[in-house]
C-alpha atoms as a PDB file:
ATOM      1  CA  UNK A   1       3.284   1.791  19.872  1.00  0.00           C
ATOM      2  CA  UNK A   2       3.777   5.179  18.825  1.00  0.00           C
ATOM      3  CA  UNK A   3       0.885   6.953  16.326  1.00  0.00           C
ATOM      4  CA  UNK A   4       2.346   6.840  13.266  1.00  0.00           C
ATOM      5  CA  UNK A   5       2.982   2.790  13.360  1.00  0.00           C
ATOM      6  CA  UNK A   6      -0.496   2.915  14.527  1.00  0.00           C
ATOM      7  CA  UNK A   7      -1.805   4.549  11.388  1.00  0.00           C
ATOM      8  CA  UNK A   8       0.180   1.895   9.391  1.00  0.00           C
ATOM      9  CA  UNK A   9      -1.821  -1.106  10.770  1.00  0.00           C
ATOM     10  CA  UNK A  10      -4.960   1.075  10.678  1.00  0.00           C
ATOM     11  CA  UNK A  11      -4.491   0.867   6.869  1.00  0.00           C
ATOM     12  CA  UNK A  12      -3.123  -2.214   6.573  1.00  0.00           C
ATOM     13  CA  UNK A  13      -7.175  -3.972   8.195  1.00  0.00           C
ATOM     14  CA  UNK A  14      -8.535  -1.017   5.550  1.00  0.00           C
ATOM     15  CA  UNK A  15      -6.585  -2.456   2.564  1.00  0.00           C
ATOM     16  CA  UNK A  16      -7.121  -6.250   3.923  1.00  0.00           C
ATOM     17  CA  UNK A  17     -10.838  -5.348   4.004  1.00  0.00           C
ATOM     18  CA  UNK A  18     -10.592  -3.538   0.545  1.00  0.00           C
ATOM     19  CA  UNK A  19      -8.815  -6.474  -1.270  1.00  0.00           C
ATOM     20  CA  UNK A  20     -11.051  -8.705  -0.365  1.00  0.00           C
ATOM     21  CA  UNK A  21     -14.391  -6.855  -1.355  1.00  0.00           C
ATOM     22  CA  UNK A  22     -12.489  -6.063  -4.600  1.00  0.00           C
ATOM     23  CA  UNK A  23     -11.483  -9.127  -5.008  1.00  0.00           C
ATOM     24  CA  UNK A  24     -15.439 -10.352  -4.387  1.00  0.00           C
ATOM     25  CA  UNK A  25     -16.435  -7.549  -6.864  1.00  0.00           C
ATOM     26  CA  UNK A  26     -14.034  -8.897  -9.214  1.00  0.00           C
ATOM     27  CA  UNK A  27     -15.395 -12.548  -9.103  1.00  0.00           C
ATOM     28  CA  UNK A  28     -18.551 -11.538  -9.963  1.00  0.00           C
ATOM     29  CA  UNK A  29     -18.478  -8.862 -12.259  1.00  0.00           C
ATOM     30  CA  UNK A  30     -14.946  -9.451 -13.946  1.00  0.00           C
ATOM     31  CA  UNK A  31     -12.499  -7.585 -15.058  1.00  0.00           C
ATOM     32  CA  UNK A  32      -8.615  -7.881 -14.930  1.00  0.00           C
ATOM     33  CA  UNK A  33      -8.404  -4.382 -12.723  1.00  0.00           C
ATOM     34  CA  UNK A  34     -10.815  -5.103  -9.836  1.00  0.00           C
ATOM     35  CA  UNK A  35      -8.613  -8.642  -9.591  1.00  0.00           C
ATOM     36  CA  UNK A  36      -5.210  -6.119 -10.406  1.00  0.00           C
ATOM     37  CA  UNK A  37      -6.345  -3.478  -7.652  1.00  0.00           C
ATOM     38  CA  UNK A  38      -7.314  -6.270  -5.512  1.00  0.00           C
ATOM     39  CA  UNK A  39      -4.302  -8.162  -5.449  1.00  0.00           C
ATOM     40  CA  UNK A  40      -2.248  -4.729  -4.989  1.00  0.00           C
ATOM     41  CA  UNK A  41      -3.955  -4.062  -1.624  1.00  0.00           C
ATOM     42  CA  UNK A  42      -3.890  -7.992  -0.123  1.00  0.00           C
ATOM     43  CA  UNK A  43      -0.336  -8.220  -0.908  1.00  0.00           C
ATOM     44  CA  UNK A  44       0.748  -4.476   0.669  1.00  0.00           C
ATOM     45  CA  UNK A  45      -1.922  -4.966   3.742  1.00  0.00           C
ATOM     46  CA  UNK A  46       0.732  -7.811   5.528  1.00  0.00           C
ATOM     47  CA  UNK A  47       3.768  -5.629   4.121  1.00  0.00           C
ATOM     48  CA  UNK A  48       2.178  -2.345   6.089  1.00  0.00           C
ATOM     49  CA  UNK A  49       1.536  -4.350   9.485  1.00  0.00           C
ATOM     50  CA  UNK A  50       5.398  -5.717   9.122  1.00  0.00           C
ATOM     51  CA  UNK A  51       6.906  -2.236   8.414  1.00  0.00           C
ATOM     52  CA  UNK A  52       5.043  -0.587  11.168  1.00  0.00           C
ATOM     53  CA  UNK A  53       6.777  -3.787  13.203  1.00  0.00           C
ATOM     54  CA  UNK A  54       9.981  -3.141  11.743  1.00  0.00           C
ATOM     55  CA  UNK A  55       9.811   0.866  12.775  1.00  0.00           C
ATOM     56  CA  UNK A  56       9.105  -0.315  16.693  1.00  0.00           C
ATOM     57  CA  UNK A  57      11.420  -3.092  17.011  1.00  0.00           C
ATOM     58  CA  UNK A  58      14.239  -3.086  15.026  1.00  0.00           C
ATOM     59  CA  UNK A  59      17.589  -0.971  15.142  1.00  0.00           C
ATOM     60  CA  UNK A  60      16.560   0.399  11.995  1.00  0.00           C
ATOM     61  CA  UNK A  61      16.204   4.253  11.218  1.00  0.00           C
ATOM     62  CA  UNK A  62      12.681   4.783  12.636  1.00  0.00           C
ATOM     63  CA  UNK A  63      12.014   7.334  10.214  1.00  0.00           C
ATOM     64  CA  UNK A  64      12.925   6.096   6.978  1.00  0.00           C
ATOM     65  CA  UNK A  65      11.444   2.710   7.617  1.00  0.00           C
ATOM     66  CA  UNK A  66       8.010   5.046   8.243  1.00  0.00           C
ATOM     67  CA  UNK A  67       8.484   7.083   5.220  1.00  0.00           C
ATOM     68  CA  UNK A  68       8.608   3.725   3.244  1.00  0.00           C
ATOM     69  CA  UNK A  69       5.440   2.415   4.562  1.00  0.00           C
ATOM     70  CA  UNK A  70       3.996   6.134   4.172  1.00  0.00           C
ATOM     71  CA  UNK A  71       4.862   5.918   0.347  1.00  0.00           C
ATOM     72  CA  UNK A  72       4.212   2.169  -0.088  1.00  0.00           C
ATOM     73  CA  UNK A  73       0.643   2.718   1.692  1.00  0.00           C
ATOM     74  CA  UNK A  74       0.019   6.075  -0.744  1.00  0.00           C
ATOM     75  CA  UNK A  75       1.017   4.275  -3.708  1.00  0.00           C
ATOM     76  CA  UNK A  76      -1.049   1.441  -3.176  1.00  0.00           C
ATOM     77  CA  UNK A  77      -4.311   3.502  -2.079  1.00  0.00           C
ATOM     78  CA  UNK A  78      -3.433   5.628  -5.840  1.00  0.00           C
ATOM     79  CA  UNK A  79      -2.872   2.438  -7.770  1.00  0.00           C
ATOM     80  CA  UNK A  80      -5.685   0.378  -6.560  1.00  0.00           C
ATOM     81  CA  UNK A  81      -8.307   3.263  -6.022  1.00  0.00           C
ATOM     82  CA  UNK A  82      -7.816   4.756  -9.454  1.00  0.00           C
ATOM     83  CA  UNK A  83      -8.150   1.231 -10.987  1.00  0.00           C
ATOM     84  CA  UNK A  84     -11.194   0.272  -8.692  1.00  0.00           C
ATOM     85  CA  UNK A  85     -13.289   3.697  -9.516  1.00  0.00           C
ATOM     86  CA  UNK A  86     -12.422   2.877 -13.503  1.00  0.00           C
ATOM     87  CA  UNK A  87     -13.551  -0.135 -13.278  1.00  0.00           C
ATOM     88  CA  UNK A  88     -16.773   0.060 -10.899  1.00  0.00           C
ATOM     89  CA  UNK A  89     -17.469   3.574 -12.008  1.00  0.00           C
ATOM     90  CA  UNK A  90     -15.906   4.385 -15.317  1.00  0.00           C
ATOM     91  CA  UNK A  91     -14.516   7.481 -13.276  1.00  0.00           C
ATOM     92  CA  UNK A  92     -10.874   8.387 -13.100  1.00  0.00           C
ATOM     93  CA  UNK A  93     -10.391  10.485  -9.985  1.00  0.00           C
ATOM     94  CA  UNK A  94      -7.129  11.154 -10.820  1.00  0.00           C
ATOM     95  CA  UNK A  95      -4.914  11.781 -13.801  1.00  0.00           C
ATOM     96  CA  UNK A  96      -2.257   9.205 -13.736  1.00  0.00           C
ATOM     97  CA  UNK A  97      -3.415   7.826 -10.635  1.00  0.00           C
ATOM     98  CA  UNK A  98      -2.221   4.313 -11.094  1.00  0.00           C
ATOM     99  CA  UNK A  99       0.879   4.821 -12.563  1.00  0.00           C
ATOM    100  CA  UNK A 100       2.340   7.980 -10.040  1.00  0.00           C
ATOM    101  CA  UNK A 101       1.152   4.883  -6.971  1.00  0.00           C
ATOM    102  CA  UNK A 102       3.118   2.170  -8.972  1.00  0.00           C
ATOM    103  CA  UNK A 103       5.998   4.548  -8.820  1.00  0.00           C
ATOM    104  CA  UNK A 104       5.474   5.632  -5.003  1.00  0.00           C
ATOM    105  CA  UNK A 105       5.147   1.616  -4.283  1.00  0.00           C
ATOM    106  CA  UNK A 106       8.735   1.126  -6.115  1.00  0.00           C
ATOM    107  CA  UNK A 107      10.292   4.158  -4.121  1.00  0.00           C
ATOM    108  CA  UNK A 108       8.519   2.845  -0.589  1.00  0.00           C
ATOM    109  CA  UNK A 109      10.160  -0.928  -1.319  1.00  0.00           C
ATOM    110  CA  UNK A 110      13.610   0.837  -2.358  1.00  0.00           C
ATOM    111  CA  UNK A 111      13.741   3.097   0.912  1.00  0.00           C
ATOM    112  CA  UNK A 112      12.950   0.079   2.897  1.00  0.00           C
ATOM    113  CA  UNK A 113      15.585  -1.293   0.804  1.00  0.00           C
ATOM    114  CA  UNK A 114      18.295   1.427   1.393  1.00  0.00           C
ATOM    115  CA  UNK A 115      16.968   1.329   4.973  1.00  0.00           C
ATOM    116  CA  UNK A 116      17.890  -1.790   5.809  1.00  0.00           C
ATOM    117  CA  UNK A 117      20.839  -1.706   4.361  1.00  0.00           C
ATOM    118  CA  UNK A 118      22.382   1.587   4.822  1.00  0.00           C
ATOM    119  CA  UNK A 119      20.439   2.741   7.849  1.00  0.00           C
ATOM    120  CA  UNK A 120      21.751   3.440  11.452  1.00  0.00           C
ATOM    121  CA  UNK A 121      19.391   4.006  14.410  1.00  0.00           C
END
């Protein structure tokens, strides 16, 4: 498996591991974006380990296929981490952090998208 699929499933045990502290955070101290940021990461964590997959064993464009998962893991890290440090730290790291990852998610899922359905290996 070539480095940067590695890198993909690296992330996808970090955001596994995330989600489910945030989502223990969120069950006991509350709040709708610990469960939000939570929820982000768990459901992207099996989409990064399938993507990295998909750019190893199918006869789709290696690249784009990686440049989705690159965009869907950055959007999800911005989304989640900007709601996570507002939440647990009244802190926002980043000026329109949440909604420049929801945006980088959306492009990651479209590229896959076009990808699939487009794309030549």
């Amino acid at each position: 498996m070539k480095t940067a699929s590695r890198v993909l499933l690296a992330l996808a045990g970090l955001y596994g591991a995330a989600g489910v502290a945030l989502a223990a955070a969120s069950a006991h101290l509350g709040g709708p974006n610990l469960a939000t940021a939570a929820q982000i990461l768990l459901f992207h964590a099996p989409a990064l380990v399938g993507i990295a997959v998909a750019a190893e064993l199918t006869a789709l464009p290696r690249r784009l296929v990686l440049a989705a998962g690159a965009a869907i893991a950055l959007g999800a890290f911005a989304f989640s981490g900007t709601l996570a440090a507002g939440a647990l730290a009244n802190w926002r790291p980043v000026p329109m952090g949440a909604p420049t990852g929801g945006f980088l998610m959306i492009g990651g899922w479209l590229l896959l998208a076009g990808a699939a359905a487009f794309g030549r290996r």
